[in-house]
N, C-alpha and C. Protein backbone atom coordinates (compact mmCIF):
# COMPACT_ATOMS: atom_id res chain seq x y z
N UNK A 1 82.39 165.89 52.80
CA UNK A 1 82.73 164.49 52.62
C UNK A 1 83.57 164.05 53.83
N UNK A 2 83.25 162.82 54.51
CA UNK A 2 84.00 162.45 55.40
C UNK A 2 85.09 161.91 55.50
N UNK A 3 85.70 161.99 56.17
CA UNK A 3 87.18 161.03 56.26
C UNK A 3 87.36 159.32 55.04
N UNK A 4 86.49 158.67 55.64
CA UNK A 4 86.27 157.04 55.00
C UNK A 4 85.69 157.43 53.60
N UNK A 5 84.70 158.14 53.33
CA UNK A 5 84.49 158.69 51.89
C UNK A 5 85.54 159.26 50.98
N UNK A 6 86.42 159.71 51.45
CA UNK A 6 87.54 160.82 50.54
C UNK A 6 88.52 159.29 50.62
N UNK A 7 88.85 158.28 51.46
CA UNK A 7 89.63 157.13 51.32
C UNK A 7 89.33 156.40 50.38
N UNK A 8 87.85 156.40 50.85
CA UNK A 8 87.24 155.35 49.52
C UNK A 8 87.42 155.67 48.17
N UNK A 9 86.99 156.87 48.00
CA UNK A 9 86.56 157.71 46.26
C UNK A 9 88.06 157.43 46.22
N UNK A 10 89.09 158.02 46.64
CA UNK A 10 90.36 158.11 46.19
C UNK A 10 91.25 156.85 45.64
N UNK A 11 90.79 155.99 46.31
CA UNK A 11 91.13 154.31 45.98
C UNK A 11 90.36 153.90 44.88
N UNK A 12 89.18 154.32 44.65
CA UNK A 12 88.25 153.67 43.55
C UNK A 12 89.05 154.43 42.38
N UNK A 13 89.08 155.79 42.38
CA UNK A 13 89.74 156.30 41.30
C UNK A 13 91.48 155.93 40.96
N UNK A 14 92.12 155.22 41.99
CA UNK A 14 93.28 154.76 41.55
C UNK A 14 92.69 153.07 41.28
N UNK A 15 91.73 152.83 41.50
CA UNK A 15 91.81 151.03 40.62
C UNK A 15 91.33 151.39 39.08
N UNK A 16 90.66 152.46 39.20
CA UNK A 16 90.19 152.85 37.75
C UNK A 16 91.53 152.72 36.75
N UNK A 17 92.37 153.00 37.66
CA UNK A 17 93.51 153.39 36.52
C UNK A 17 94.13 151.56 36.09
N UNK A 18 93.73 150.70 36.48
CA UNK A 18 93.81 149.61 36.05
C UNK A 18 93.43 149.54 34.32
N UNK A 19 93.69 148.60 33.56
CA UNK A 19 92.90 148.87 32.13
C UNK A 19 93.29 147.14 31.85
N UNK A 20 94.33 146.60 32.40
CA UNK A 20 94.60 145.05 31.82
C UNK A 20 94.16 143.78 32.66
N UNK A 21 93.55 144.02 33.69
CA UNK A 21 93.40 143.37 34.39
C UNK A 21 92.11 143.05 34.77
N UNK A 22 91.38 141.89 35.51
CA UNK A 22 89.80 141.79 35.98
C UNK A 22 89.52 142.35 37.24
N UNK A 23 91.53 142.10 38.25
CA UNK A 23 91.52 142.80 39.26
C UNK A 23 91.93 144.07 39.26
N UNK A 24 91.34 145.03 39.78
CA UNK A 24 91.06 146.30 39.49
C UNK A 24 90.83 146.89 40.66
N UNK A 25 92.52 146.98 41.59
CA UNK A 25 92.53 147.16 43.08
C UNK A 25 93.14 148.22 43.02
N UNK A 26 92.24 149.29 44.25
CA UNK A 26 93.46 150.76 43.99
C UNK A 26 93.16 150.84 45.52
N UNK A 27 94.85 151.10 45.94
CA UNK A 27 94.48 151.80 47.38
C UNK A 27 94.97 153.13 47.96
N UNK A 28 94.87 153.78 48.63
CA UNK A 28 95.12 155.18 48.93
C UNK A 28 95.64 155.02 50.34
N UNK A 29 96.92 156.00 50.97
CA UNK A 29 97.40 156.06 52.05
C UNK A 29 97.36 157.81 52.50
N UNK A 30 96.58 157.59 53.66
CA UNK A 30 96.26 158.88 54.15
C UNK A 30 96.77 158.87 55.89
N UNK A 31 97.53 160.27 55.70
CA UNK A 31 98.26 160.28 57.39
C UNK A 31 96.98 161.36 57.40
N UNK A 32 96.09 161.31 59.12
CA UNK A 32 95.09 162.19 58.88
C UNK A 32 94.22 162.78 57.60
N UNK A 33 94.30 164.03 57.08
CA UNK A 33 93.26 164.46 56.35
C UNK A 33 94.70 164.32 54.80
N UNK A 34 95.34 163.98 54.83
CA UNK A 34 96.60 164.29 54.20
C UNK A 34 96.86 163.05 53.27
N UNK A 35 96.73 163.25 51.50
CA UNK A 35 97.07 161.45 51.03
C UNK A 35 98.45 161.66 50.70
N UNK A 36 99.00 160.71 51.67
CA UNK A 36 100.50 160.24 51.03
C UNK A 36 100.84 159.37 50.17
N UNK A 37 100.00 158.31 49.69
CA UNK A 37 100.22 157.69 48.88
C UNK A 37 98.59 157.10 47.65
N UNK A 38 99.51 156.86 46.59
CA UNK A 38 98.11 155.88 45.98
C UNK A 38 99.24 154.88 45.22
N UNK A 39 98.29 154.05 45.23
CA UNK A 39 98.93 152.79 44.09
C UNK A 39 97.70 151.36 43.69
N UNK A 40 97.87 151.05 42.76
CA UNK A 40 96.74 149.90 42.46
C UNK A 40 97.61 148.73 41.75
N UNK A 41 97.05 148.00 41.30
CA UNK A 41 97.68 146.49 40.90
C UNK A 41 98.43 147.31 39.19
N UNK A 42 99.82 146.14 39.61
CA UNK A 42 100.43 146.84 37.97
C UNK A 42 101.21 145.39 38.03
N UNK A 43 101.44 145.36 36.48
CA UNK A 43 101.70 143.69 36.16
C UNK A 43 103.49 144.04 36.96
N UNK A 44 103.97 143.22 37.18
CA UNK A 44 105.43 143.11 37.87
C UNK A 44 106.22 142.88 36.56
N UNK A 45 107.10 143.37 35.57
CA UNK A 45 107.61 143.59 34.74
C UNK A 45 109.30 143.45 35.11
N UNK A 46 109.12 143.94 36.03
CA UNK A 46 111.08 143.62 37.00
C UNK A 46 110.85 142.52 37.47
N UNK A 47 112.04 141.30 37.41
CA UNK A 47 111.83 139.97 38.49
C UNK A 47 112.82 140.47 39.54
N UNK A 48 113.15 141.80 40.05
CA UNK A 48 113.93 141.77 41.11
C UNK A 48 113.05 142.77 41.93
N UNK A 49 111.55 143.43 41.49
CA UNK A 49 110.57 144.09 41.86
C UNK A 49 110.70 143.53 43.63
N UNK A 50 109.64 144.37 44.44
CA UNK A 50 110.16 143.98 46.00
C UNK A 50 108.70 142.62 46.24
N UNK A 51 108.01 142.82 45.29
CA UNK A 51 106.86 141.73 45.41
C UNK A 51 107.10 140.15 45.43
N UNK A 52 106.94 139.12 45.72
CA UNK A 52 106.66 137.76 45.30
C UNK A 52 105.65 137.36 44.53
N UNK A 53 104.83 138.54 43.84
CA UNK A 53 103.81 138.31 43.30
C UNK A 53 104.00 138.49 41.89
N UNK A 54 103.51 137.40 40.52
CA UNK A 54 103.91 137.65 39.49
C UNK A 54 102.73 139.72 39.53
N UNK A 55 101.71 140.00 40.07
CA UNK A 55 101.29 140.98 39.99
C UNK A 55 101.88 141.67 41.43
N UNK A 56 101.77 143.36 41.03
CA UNK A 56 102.41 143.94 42.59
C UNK A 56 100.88 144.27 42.78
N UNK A 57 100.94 144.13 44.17
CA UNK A 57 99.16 144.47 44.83
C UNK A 57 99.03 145.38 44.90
N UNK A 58 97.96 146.56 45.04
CA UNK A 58 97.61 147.83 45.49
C UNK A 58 98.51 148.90 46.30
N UNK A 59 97.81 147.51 47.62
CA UNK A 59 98.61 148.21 48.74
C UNK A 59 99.77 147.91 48.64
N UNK A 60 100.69 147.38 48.29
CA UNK A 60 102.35 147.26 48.41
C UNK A 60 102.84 148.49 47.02
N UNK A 61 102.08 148.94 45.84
CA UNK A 61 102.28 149.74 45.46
C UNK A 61 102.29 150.85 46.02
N UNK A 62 101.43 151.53 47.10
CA UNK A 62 100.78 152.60 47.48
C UNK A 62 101.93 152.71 48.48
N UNK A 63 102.60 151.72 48.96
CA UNK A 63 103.43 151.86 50.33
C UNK A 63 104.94 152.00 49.59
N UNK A 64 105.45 152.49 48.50
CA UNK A 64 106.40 152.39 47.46
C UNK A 64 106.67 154.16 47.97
N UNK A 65 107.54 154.70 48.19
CA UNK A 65 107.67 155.86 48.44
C UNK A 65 107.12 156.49 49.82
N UNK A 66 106.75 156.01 50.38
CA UNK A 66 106.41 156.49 51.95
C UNK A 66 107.52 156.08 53.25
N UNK A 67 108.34 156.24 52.83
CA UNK A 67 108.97 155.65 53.71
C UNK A 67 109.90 156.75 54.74
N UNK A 68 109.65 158.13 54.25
CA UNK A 68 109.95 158.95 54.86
C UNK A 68 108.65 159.62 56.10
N UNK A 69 107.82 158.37 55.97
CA UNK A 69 106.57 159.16 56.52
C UNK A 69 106.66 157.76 57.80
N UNK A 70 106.11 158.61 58.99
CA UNK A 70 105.97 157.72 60.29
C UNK A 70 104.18 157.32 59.82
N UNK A 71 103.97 156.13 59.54
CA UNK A 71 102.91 155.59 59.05
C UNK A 71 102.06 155.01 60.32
N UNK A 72 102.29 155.01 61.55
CA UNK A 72 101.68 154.39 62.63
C UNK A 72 100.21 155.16 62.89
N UNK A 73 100.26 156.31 62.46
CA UNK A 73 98.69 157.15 62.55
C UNK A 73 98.29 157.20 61.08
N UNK A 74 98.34 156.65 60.22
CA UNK A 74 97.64 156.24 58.59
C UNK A 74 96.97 155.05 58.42
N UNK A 75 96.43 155.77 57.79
CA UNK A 75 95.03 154.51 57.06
C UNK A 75 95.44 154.05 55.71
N UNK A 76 95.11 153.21 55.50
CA UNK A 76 95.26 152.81 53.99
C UNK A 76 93.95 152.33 53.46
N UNK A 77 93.35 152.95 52.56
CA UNK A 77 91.93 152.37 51.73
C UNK A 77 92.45 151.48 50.50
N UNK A 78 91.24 150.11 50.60
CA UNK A 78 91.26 149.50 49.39
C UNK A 78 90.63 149.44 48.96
N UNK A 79 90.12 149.55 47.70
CA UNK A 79 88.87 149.20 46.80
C UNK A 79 89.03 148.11 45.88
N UNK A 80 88.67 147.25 45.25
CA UNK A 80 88.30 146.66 44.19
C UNK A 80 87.10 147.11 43.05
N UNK A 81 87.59 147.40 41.87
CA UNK A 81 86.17 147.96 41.24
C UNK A 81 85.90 146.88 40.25
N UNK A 82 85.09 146.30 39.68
CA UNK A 82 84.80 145.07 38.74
C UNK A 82 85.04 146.11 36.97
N UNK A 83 84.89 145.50 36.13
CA UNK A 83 84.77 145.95 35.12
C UNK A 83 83.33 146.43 34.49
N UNK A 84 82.49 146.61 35.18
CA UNK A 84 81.20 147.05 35.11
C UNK A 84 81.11 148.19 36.00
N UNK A 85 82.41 148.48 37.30
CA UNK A 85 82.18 150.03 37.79
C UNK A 85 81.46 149.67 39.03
N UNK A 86 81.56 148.73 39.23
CA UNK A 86 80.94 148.36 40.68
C UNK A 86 81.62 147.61 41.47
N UNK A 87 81.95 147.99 42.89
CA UNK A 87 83.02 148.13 43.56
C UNK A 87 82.37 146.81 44.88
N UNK A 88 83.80 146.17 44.65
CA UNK A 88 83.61 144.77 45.34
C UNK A 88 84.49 144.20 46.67
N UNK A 89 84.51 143.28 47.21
CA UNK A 89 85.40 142.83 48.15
C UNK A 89 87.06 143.21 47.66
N UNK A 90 87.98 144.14 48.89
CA UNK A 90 88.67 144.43 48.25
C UNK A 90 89.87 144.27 49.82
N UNK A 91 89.42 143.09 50.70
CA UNK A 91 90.26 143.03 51.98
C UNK A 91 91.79 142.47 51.34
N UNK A 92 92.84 143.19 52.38
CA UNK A 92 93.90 142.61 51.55
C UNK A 92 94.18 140.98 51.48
N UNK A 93 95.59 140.63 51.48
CA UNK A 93 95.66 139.44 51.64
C UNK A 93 96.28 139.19 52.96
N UNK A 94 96.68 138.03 53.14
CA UNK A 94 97.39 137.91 54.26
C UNK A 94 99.40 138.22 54.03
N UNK A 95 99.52 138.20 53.21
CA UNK A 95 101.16 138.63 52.77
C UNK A 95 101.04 140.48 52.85
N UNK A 96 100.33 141.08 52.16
CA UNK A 96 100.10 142.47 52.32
C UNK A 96 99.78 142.68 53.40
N UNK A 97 98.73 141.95 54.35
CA UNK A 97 98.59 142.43 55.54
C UNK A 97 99.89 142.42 56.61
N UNK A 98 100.60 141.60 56.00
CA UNK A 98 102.13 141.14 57.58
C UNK A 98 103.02 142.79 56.52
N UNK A 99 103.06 142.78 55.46
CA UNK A 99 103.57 143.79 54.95
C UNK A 99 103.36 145.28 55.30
N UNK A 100 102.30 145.35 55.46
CA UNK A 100 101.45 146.72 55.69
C UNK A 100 101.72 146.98 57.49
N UNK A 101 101.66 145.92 58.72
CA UNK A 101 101.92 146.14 59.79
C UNK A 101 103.70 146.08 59.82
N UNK A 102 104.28 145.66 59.22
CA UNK A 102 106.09 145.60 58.80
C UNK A 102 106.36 146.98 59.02
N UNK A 103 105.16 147.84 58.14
CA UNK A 103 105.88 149.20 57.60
C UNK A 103 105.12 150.21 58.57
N UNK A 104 104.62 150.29 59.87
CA UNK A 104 104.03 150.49 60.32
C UNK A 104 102.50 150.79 60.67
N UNK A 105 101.99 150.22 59.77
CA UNK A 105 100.43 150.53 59.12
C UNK A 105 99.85 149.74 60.73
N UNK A 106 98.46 150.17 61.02
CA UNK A 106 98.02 149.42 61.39
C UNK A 106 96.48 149.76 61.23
N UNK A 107 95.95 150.58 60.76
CA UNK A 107 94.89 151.06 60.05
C UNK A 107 94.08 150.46 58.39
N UNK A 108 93.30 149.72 58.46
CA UNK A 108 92.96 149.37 57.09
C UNK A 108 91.37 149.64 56.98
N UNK A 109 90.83 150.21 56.20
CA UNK A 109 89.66 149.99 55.53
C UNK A 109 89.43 149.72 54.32
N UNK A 110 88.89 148.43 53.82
CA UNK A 110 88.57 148.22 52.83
C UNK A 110 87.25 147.75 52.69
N UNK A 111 86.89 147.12 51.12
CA UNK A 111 85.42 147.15 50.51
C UNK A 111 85.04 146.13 50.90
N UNK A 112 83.69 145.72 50.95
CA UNK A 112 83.60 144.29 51.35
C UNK A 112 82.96 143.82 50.20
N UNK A 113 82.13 142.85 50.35
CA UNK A 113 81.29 142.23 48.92
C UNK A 113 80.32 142.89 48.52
N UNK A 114 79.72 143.55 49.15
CA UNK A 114 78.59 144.72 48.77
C UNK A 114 79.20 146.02 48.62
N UNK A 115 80.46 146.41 48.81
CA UNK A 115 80.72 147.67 48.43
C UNK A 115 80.85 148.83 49.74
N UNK A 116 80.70 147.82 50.68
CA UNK A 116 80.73 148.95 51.48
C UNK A 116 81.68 149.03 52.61
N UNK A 117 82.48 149.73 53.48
CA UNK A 117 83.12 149.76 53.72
C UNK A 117 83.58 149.55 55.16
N UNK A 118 84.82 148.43 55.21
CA UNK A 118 84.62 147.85 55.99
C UNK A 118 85.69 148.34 56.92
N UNK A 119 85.95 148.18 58.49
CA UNK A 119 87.49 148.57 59.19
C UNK A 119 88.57 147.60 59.91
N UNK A 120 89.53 147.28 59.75
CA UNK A 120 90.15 146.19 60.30
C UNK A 120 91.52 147.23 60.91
N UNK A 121 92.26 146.55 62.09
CA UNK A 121 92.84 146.67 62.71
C UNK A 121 94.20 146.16 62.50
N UNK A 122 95.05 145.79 62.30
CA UNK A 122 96.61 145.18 62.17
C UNK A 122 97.59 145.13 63.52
């Protein structure tokens, strides 16, 4: 399995872990062959949470504990999976994206509308 495959599967199986939601975003943070992080959408339950979002996003979950890690050579995968198991446009937003280059990210692949996988730069 290749690099972008083991990102992908690994993100699909953290949106799986969604159960309340329609959005059903999981993303995975990998330094090289190595995952340092996963996280997917979880309702924001703290109002002093680090989000502005009544929901925390994927990727700002997944980036929750990495902070001991030099993130400038990591990728971060996103997926979106629908509630039928079929995996959809899953680019971040533009607040996660200024977030994700903040913390040194500059690596993203995510899903596009067909499922397949797309690479963006930060």
């Amino acid at each position: 399995m290749n690099r972008i495959d083991r990102g992908i599967k690994t993100a699909t199986e953290a949106a799986k872990l969604v159960t309340y939601s329609r959005f059903r975003v999981g993303a995975a943070i990998f330094l090289g062959n190595r995952l340092v992080s996963i996280g997917w959408n979880k309702d924001k339950t703290n109002p002093n949470a680090h989000s502005v979002f009544r929901w925390e996003h994927a990727e700002l979950s997944a980036l929750i504990g990495t902070s001991k890690h030099d993130l400038s050579r990591a990728t971060i995968y996103v997926v979106r999976v629908t509630r039928r198991g079929v995996i959809r446009m899953a680019k971040p937003c533009g607040d996660c994206q200024k977030k994700l280059k903040a913390a040194g990210l500059r690596k993203v692949v995510y899903t596009n509308r067909n499922g397949k996988p797309r690479k963006m730069v930060l």
